[in-house]
N, C-alpha and C. Protein backbone atom coordinates (compact mmCIF):
# COMPACT_ATOMS: atom_id res chain seq x y z
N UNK A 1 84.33 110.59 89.79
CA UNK A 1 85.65 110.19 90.25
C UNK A 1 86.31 111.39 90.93
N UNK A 2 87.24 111.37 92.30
CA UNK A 2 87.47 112.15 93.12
C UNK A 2 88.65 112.65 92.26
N UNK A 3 88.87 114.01 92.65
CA UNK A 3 90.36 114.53 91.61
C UNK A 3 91.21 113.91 92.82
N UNK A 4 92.55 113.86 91.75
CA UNK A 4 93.39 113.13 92.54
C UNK A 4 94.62 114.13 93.18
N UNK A 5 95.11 114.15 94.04
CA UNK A 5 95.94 115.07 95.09
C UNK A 5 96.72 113.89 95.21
N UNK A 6 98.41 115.00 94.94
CA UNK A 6 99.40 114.66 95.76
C UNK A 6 100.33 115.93 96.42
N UNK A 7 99.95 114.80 97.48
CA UNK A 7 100.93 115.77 98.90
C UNK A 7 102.24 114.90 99.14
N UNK A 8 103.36 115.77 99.34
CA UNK A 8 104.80 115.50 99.42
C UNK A 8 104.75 115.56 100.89
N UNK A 9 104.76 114.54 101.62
CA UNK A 9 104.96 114.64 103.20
C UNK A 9 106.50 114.06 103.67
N UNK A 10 106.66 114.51 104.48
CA UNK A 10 108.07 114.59 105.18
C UNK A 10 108.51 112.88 105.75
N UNK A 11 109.52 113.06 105.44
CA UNK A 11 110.53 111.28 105.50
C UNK A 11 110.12 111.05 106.99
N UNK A 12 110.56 109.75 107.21
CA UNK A 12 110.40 109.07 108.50
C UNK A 12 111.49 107.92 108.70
N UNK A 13 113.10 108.68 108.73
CA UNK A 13 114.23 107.66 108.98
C UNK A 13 114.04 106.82 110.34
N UNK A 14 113.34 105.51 110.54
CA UNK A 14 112.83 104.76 111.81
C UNK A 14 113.96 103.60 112.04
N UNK A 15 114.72 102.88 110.99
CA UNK A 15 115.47 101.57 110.93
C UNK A 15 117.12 101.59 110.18
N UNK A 16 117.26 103.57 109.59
CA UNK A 16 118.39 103.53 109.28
C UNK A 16 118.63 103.39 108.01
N UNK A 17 117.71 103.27 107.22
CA UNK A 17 117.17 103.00 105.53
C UNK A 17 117.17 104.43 105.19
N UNK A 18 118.04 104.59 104.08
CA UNK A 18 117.67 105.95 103.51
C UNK A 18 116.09 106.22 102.97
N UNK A 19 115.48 107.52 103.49
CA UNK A 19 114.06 107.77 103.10
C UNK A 19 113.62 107.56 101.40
N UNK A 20 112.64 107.01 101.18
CA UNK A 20 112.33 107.13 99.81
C UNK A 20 110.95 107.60 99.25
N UNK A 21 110.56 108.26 97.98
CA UNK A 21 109.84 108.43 97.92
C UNK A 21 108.97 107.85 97.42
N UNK A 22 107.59 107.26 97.67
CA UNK A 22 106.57 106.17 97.04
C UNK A 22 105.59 106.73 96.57
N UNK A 23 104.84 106.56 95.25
CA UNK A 23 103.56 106.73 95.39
C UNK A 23 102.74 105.95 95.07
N UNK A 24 101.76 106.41 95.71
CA UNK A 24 100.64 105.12 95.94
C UNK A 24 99.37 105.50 95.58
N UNK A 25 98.19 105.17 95.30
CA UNK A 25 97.18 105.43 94.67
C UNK A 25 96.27 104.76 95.62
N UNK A 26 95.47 105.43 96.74
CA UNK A 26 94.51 105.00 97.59
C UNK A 26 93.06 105.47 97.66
N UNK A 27 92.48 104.72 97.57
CA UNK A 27 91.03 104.97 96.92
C UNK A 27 90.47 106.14 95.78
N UNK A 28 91.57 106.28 94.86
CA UNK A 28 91.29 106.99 93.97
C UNK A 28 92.13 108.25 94.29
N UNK A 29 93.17 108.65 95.53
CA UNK A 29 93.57 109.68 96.05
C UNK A 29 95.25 109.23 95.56
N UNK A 30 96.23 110.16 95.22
CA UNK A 30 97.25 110.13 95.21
C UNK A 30 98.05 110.54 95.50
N UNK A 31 98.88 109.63 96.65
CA UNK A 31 100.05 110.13 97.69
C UNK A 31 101.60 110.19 97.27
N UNK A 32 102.17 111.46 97.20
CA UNK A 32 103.89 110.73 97.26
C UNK A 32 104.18 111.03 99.16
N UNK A 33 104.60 110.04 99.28
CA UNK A 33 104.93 109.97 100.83
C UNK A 33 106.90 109.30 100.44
N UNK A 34 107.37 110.29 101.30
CA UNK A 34 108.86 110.26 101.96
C UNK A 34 108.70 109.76 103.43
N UNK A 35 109.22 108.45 102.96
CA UNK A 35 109.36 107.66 104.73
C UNK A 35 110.27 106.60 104.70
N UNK A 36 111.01 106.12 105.85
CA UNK A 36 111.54 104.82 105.93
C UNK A 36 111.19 103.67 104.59
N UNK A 37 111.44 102.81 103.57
CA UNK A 37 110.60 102.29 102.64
C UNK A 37 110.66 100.87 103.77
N UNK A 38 111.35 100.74 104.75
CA UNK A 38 110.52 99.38 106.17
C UNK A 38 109.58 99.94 106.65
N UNK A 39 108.79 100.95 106.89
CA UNK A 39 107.61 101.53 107.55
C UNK A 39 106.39 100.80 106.82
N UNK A 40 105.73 100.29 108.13
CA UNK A 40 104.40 100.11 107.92
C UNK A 40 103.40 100.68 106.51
N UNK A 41 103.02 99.95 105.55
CA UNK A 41 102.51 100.59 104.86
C UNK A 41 100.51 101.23 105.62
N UNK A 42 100.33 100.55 106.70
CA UNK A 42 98.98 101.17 107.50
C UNK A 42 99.82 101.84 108.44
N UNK A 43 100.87 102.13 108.64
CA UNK A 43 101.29 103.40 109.92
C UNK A 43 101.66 104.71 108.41
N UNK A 44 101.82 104.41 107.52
CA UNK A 44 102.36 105.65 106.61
C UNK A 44 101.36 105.99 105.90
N UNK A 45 100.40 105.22 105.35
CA UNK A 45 99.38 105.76 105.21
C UNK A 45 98.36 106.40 106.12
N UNK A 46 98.41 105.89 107.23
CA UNK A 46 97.22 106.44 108.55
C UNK A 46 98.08 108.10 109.05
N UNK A 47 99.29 107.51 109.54
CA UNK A 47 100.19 108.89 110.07
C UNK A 47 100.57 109.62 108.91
N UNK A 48 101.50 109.14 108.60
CA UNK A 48 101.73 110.45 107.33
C UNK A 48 100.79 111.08 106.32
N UNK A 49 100.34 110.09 105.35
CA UNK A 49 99.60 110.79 104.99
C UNK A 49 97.74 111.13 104.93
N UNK A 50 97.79 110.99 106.53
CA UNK A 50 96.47 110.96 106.68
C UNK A 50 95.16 110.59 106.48
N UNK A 51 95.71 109.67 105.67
CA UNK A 51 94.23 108.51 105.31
C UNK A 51 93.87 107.92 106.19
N UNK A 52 92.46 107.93 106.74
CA UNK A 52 91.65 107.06 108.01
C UNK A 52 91.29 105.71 107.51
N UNK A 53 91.04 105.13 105.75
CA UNK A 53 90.88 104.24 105.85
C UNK A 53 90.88 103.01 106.24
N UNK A 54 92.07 102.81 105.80
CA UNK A 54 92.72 101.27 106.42
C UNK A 54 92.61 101.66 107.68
N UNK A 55 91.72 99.98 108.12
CA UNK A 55 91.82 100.04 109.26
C UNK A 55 93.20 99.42 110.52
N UNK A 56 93.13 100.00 111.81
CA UNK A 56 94.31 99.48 112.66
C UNK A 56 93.41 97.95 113.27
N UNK A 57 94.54 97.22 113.67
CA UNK A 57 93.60 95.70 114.59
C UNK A 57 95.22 95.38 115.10
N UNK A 58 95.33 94.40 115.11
CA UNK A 58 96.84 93.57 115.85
C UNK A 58 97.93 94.25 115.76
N UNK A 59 98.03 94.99 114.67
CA UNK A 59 99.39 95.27 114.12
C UNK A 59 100.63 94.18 113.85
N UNK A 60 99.86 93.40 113.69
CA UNK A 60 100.94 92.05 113.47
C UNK A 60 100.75 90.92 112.67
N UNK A 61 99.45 91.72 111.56
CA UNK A 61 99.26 90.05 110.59
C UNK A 61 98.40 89.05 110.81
N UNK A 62 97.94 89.38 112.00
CA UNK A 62 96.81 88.23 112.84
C UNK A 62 95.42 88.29 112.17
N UNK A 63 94.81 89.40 112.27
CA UNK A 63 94.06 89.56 112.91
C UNK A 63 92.98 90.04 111.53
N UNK A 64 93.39 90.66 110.61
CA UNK A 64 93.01 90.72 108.97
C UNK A 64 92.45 92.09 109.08
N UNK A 65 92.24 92.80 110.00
CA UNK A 65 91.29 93.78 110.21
C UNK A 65 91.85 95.26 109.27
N UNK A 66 92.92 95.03 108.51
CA UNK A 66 93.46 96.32 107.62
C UNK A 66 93.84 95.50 106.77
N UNK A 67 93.57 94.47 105.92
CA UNK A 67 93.34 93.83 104.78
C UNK A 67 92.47 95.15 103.44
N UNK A 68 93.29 94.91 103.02
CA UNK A 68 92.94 95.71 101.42
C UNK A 68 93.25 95.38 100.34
N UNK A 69 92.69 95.47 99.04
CA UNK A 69 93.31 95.59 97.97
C UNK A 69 94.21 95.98 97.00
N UNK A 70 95.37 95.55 97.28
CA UNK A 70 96.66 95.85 96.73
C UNK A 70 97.06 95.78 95.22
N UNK A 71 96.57 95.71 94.31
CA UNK A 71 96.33 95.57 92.73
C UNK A 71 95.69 94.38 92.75
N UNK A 72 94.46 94.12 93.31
CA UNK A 72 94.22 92.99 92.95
C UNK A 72 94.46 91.28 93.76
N UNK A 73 95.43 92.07 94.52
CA UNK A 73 95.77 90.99 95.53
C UNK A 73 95.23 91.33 97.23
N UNK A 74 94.72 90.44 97.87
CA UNK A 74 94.49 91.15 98.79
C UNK A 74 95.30 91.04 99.88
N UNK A 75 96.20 91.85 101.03
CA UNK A 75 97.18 92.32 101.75
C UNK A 75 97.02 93.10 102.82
N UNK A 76 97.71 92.56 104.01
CA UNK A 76 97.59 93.16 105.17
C UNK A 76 98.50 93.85 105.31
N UNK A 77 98.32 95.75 105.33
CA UNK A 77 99.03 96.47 105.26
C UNK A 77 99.94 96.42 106.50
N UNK A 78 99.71 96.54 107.66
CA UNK A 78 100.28 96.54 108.91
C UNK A 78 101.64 95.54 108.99
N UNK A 79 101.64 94.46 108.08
CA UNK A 79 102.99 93.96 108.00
C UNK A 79 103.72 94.01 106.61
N UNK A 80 103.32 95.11 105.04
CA UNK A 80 103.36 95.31 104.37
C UNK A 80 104.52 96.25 104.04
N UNK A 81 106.01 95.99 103.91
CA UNK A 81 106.46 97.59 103.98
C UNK A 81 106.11 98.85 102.89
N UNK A 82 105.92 99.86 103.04
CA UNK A 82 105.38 100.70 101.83
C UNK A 82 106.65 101.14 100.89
N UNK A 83 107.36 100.68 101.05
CA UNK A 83 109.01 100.91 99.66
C UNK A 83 108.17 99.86 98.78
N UNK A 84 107.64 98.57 99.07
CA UNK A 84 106.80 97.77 98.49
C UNK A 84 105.39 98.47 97.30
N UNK A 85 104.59 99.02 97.59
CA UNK A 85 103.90 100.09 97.47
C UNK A 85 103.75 100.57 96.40
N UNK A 86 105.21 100.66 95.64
CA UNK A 86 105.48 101.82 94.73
C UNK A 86 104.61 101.95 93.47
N UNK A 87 103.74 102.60 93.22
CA UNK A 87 102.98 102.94 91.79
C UNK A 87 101.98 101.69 92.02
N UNK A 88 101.47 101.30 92.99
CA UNK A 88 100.27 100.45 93.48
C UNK A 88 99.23 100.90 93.77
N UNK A 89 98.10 100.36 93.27
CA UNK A 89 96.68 101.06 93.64
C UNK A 89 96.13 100.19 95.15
N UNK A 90 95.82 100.86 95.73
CA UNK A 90 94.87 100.11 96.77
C UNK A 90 93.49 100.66 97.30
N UNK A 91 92.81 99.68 97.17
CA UNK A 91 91.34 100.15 97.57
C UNK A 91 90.90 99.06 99.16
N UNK A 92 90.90 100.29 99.99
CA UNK A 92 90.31 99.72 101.18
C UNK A 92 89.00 99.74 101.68
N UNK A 93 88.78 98.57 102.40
CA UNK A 93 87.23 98.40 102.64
C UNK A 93 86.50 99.26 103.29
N UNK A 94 85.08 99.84 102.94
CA UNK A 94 84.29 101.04 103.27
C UNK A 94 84.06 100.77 104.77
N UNK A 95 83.70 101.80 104.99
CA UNK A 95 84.05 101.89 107.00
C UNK A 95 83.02 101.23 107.53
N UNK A 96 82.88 100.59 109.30
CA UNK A 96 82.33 99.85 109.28
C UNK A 96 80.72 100.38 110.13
N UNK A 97 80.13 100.51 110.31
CA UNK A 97 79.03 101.11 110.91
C UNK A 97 78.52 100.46 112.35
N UNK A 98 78.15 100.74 113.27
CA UNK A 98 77.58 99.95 114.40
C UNK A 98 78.28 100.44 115.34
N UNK A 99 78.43 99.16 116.54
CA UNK A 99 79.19 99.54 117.47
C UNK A 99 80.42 99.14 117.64
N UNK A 100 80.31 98.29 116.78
CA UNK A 100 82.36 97.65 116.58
C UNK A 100 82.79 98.20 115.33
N UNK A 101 83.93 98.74 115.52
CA UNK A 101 84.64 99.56 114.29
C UNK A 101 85.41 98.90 113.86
């Protein structure tokens, strides 16, 4: 099991919401991220705190392609806000190999 890290990354006031802090538990890694809590939970995990997992596709719910496991439930982060998030484990699907990513 990977040791678990948390990094305190910097807020992201986008909609006027005071910043909050979340943490989240992603593939065994542990983030506190300060951001908008309306921010994308796949733009705050990908940008802020640098996880490549989840993948990007529509950005709009369509398309399922950043679908993950959210405790158990499964959830498309890209229309997910991450204030939602809070003390949630998520495990996203292992990367994809070939020529379509």
């Amino acid at each position: 099991m990977p040791t678990e890290q948390v990094r305190d990354l910097g807020g992201f006031p986008g909609t006027g919401e005071p910043p909050v802090t979340v943490t989240v538990t992603v593939d065994e890694i542990v983030y506190a991220i300060t951001a908008d809590p309306t921010m994308a939970a796949l733009k705050a995990l990908r940008e802020l705190a640098g996880h490549e997992r989840p993948r990007r596709g529509c950005q709009e719910g369509i398309c399922g392609k950043c679908e993950s496991d959210v405790d158990g439930t499964e959830t498309r982060l890209c229309i997910t806000p991450i204030g939602e998030l809070d003390g949630a484990r998520v495990t996203t699907p292992p990367p994809r190999r070939g020529l379509f990513r």
